[in-house]
PDB file of N, CA and C in Angstrom:
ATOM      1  N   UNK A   1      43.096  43.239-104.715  1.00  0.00           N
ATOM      2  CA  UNK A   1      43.273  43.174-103.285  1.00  0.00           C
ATOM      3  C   UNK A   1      42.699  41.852-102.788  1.00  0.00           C
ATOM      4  N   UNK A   2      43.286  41.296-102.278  1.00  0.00           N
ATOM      5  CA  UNK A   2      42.929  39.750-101.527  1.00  0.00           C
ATOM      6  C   UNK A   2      42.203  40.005-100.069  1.00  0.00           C
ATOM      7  N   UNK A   3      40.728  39.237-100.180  1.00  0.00           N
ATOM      8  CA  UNK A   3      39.844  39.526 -98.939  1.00  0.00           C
ATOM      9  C   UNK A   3      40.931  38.444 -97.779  1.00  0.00           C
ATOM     10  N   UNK A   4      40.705  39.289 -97.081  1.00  0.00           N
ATOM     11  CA  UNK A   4      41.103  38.638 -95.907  1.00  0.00           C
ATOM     12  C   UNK A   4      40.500  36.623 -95.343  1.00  0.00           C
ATOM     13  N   UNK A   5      41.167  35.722 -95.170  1.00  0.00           N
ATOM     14  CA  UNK A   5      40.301  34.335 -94.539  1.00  0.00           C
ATOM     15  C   UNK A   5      39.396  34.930 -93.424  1.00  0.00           C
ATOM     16  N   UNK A   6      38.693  34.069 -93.776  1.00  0.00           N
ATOM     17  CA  UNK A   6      37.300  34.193 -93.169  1.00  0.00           C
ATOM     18  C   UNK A   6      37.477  33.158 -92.164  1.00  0.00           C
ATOM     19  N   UNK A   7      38.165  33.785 -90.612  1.00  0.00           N
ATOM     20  CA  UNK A   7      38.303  32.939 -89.627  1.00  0.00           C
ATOM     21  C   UNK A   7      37.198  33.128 -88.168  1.00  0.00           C
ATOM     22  N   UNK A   8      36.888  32.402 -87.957  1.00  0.00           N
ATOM     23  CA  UNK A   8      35.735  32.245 -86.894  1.00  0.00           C
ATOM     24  C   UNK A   8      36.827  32.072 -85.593  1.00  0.00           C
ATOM     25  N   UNK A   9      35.930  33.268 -84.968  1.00  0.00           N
ATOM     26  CA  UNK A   9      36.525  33.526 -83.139  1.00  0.00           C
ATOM     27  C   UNK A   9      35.652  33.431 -82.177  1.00  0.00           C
ATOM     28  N   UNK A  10      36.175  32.648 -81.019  1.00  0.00           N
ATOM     29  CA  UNK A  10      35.192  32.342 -79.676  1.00  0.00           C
ATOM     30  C   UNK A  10      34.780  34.045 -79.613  1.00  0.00           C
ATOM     31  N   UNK A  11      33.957  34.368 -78.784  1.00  0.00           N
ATOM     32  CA  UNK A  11      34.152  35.627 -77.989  1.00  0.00           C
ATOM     33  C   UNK A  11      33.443  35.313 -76.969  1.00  0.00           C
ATOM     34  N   UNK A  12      33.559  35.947 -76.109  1.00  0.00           N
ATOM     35  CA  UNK A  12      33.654  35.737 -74.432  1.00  0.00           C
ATOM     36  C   UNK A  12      32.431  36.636 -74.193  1.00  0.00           C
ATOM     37  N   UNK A  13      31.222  36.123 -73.604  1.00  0.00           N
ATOM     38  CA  UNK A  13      30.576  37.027 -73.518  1.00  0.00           C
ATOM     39  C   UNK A  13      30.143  37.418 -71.324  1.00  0.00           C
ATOM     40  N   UNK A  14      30.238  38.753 -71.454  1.00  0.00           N
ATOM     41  CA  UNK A  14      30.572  38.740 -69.897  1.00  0.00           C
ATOM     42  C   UNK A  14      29.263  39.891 -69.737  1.00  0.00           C
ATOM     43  N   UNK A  15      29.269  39.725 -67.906  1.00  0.00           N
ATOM     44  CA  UNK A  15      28.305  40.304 -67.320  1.00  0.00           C
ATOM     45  C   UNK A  15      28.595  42.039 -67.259  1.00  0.00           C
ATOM     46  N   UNK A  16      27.931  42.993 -67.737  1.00  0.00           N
ATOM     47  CA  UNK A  16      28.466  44.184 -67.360  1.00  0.00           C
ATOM     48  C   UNK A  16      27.092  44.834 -66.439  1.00  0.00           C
ATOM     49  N   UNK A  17      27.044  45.218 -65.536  1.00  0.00           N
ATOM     50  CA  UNK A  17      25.826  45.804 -64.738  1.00  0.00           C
ATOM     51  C   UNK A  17      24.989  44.423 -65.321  1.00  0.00           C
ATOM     52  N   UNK A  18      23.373  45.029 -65.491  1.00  0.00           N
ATOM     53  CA  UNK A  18      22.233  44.111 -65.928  1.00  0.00           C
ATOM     54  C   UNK A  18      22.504  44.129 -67.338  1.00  0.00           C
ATOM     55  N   UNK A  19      23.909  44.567 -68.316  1.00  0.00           N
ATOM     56  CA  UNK A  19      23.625  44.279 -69.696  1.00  0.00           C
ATOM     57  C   UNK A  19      25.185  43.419 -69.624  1.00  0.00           C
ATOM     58  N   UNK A  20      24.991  43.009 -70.924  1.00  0.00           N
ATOM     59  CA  UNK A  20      25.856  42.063 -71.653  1.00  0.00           C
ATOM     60  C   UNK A  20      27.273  42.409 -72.485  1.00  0.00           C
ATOM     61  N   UNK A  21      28.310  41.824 -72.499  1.00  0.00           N
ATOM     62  CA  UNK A  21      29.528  42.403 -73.096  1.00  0.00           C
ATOM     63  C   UNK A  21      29.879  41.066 -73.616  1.00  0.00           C
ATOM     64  N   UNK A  22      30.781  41.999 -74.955  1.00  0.00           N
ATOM     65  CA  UNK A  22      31.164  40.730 -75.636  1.00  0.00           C
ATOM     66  C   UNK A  22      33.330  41.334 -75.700  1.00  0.00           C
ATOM     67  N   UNK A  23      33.935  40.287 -75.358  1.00  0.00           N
ATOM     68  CA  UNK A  23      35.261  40.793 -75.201  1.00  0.00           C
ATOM     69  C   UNK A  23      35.857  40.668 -76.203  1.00  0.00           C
ATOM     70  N   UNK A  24      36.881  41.597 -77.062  1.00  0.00           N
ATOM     71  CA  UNK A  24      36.843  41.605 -78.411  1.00  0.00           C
ATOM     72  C   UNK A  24      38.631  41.453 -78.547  1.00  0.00           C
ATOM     73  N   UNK A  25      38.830  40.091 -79.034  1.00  0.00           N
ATOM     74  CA  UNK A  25      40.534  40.037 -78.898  1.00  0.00           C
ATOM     75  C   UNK A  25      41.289  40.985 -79.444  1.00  0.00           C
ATOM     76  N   UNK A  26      42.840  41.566 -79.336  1.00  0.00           N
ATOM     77  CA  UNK A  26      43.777  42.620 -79.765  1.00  0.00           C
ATOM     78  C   UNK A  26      43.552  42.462 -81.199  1.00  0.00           C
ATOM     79  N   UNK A  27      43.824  41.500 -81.855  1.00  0.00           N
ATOM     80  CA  UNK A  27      43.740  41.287 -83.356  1.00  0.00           C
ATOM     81  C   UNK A  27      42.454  41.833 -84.081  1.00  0.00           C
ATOM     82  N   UNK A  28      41.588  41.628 -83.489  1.00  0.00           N
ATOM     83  CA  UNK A  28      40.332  41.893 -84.190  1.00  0.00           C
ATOM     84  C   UNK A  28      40.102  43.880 -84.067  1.00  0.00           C
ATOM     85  N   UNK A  29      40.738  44.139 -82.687  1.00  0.00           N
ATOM     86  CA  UNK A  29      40.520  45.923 -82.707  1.00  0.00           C
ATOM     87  C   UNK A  29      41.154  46.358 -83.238  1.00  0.00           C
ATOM     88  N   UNK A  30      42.216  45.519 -83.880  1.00  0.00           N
ATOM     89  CA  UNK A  30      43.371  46.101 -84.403  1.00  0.00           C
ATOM     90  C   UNK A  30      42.887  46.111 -85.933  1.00  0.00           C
ATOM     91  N   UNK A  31      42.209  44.990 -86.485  1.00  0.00           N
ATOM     92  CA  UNK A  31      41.677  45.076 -87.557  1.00  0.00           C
ATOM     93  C   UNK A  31      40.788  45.875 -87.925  1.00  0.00           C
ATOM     94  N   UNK A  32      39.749  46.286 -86.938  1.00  0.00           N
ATOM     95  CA  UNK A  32      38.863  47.515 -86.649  1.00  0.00           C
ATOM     96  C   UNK A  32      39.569  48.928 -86.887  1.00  0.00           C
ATOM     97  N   UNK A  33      40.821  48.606 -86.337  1.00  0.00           N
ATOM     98  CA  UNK A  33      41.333  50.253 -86.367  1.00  0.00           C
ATOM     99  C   UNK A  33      40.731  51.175 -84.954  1.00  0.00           C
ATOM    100  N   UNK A  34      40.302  50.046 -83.757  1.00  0.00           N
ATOM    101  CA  UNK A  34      39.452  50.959 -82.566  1.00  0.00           C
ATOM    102  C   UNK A  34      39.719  50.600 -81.219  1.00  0.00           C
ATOM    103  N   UNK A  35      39.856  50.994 -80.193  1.00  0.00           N
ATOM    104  CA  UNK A  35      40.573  50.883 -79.449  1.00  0.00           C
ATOM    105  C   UNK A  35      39.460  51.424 -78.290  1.00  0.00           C
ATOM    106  N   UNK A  36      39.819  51.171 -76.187  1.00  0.00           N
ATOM    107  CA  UNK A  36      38.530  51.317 -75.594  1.00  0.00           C
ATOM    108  C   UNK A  36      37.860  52.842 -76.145  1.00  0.00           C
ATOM    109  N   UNK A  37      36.836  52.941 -75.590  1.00  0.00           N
ATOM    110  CA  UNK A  37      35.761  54.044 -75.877  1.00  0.00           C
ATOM    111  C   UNK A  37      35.542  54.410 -76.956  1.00  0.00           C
ATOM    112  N   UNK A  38      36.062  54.211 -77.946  1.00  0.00           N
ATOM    113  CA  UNK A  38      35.289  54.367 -79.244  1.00  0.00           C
ATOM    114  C   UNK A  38      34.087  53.371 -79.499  1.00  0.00           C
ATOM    115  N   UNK A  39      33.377  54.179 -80.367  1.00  0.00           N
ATOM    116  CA  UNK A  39      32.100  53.687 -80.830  1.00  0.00           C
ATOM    117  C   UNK A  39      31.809  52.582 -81.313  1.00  0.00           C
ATOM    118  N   UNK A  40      31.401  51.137 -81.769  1.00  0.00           N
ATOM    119  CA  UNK A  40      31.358  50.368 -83.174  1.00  0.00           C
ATOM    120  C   UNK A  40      29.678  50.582 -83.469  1.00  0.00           C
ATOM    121  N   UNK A  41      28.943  50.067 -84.346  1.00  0.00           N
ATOM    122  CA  UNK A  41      27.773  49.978 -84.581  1.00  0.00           C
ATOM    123  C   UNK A  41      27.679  48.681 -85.103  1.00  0.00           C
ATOM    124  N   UNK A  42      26.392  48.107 -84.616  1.00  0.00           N
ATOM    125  CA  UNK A  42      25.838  46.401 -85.216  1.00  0.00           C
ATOM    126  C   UNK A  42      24.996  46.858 -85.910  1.00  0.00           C
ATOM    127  N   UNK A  43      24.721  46.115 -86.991  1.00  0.00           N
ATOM    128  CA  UNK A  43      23.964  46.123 -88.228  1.00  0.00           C
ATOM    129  C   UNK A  43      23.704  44.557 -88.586  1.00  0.00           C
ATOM    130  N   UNK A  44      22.287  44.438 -89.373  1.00  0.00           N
ATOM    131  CA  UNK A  44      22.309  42.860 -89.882  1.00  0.00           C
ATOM    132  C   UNK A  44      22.485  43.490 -91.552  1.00  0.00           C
ATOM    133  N   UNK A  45      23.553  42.313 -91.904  1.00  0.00           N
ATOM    134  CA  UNK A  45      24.069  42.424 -93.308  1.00  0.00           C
ATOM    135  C   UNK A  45      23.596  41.615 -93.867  1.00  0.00           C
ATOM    136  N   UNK A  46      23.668  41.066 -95.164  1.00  0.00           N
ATOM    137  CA  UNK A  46      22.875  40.283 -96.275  1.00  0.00           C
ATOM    138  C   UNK A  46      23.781  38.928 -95.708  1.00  0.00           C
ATOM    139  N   UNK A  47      25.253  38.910 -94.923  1.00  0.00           N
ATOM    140  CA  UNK A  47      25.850  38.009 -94.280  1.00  0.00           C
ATOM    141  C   UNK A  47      25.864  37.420 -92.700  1.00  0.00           C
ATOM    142  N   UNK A  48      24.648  38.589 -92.549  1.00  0.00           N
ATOM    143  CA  UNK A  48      24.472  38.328 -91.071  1.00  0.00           C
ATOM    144  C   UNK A  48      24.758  39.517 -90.162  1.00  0.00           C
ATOM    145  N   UNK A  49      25.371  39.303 -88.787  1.00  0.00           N
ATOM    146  CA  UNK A  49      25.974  40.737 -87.903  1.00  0.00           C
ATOM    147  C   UNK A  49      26.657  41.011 -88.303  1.00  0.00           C
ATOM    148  N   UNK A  50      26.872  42.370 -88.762  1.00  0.00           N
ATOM    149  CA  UNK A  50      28.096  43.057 -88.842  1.00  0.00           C
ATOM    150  C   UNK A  50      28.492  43.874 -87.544  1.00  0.00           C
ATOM    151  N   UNK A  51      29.776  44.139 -87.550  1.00  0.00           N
ATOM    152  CA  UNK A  51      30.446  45.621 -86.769  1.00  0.00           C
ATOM    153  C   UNK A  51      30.727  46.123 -87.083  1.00  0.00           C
ATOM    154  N   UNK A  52      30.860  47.547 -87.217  1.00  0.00           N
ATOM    155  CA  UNK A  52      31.359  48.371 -88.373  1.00  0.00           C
ATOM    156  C   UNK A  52      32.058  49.706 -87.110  1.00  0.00           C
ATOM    157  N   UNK A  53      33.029  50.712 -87.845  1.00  0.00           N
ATOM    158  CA  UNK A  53      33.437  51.608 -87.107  1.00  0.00           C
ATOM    159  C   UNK A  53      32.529  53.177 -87.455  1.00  0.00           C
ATOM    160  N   UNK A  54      31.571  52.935 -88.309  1.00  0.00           N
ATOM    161  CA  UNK A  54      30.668  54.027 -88.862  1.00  0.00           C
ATOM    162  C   UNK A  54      29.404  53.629 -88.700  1.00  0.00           C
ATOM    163  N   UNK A  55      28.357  54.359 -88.288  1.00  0.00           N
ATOM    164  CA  UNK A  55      27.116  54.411 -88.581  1.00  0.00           C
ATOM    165  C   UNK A  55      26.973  54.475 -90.510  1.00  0.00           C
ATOM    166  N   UNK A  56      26.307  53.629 -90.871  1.00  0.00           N
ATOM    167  CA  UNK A  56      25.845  53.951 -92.312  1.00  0.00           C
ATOM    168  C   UNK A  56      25.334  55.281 -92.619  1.00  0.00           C
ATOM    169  N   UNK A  57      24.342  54.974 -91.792  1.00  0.00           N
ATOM    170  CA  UNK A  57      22.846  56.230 -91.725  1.00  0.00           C
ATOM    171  C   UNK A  57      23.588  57.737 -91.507  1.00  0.00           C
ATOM    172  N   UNK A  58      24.311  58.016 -90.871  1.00  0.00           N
ATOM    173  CA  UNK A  58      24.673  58.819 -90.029  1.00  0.00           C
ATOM    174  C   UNK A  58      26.018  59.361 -91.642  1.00  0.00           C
ATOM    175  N   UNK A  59      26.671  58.498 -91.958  1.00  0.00           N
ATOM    176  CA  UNK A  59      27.412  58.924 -93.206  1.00  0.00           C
ATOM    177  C   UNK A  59      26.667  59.664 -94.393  1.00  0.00           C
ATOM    178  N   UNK A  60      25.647  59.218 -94.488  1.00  0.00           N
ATOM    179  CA  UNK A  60      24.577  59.320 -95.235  1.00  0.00           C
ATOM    180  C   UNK A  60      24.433  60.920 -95.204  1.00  0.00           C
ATOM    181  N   UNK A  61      24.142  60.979 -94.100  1.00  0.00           N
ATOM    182  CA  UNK A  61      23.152  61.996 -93.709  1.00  0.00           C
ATOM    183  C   UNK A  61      24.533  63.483 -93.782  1.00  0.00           C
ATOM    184  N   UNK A  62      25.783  63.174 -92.986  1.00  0.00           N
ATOM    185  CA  UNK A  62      26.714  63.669 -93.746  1.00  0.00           C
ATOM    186  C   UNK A  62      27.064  64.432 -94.780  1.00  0.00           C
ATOM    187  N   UNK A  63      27.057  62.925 -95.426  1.00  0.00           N
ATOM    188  CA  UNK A  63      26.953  63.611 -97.044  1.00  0.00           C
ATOM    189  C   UNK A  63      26.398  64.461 -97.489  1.00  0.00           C
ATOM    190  N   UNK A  64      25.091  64.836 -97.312  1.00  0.00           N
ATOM    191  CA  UNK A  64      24.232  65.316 -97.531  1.00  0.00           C
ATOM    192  C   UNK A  64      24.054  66.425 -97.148  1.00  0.00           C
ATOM    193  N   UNK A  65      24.564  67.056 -95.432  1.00  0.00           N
ATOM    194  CA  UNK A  65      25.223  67.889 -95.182  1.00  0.00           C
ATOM    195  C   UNK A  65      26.540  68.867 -96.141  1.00  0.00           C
ATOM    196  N   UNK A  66      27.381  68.018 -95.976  1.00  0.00           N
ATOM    197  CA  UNK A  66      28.613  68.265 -97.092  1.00  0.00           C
ATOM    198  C   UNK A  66      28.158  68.738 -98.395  1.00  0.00           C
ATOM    199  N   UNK A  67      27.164  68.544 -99.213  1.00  0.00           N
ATOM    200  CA  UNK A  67      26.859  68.657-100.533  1.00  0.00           C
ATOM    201  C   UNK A  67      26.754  70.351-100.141  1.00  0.00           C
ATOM    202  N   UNK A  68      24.837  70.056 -99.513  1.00  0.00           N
ATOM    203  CA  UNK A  68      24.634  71.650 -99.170  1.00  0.00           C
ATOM    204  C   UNK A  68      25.573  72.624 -98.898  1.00  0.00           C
ATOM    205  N   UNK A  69      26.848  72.320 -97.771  1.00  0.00           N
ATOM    206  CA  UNK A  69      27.783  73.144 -97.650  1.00  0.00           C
ATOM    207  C   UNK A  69      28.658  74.054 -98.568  1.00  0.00           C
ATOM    208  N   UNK A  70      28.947  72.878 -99.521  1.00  0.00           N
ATOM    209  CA  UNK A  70      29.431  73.134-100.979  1.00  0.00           C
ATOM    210  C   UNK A  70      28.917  74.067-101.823  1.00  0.00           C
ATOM    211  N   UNK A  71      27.899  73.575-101.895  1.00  0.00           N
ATOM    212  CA  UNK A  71      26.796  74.649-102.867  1.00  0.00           C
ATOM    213  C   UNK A  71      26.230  75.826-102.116  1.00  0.00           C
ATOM    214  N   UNK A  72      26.033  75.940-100.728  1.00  0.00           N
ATOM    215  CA  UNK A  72      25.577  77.058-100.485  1.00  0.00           C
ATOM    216  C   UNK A  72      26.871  78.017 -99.435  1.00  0.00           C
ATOM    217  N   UNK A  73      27.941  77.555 -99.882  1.00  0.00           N
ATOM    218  CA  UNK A  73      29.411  78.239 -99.030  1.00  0.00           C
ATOM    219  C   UNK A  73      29.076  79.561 -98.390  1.00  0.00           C
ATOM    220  N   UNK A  74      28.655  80.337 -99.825  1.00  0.00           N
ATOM    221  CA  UNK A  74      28.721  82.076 -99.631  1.00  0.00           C
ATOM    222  C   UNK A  74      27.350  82.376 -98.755  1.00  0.00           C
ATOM    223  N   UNK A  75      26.648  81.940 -98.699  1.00  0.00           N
ATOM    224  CA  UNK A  75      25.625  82.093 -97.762  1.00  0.00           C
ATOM    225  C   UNK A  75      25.562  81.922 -96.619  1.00  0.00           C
ATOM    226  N   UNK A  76      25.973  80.143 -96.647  1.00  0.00           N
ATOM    227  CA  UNK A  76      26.440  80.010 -94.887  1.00  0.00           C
ATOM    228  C   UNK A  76      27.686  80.973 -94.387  1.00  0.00           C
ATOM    229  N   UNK A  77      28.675  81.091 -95.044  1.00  0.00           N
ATOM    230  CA  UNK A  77      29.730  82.526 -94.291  1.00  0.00           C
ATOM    231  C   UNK A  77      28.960  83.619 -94.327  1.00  0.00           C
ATOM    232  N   UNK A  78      28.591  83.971 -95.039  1.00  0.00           N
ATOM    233  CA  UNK A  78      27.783  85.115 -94.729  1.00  0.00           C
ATOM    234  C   UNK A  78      26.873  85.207 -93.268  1.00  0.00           C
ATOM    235  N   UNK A  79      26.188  84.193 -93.183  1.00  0.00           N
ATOM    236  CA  UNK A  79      25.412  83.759 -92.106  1.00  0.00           C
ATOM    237  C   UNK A  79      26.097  84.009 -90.758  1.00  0.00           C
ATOM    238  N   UNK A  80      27.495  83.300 -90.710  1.00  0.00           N
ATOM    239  CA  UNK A  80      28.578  82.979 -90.064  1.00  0.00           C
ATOM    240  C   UNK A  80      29.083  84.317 -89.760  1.00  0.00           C
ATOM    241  N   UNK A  81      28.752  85.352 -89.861  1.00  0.00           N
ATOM    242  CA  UNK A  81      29.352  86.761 -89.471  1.00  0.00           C
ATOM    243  C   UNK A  81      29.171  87.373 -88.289  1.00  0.00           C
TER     244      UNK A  81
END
């Protein structure tokens, strides 16, 4: 799979109330896959800021959820009655 060029974009950064907005061109949400009111999360990467459409932490923690679910099925339905 071929990484995408690594192209550098102005972004516009604007006044919202007393906090700060950054305006995010069609191409780039589109590359995101996200559109208004959805979530992104900033993170510092070993490359610097990232944006991401997931919390890391929060996948994590998920998972981890999901496992237990798995393994303890008949209990939690049971529970679930």
């Amino acid at each position: 799979m071929n990484k995408p060029a690594n192209r550098s974009k102005p972004l516009k950064l604007i006044a919202i109330g007393n906090s700060t907005g950054v305006v995010l061109p069609k191409d780039v949400l589109a590359r995101l896959r996200v559109e208004q009111g959805d979530t992104l999360y900033v993170s510092e990467g070993t490359n610097g800021i990232e944006l991401r459409v997931y919390d890391p932490e929060f996948e994590k923690q998920m998972a981890a959820a999901r496992d237990v679910m798995k393994r303890r099925r008949k209990a939690l339905h049971e529970l679930a009655k």
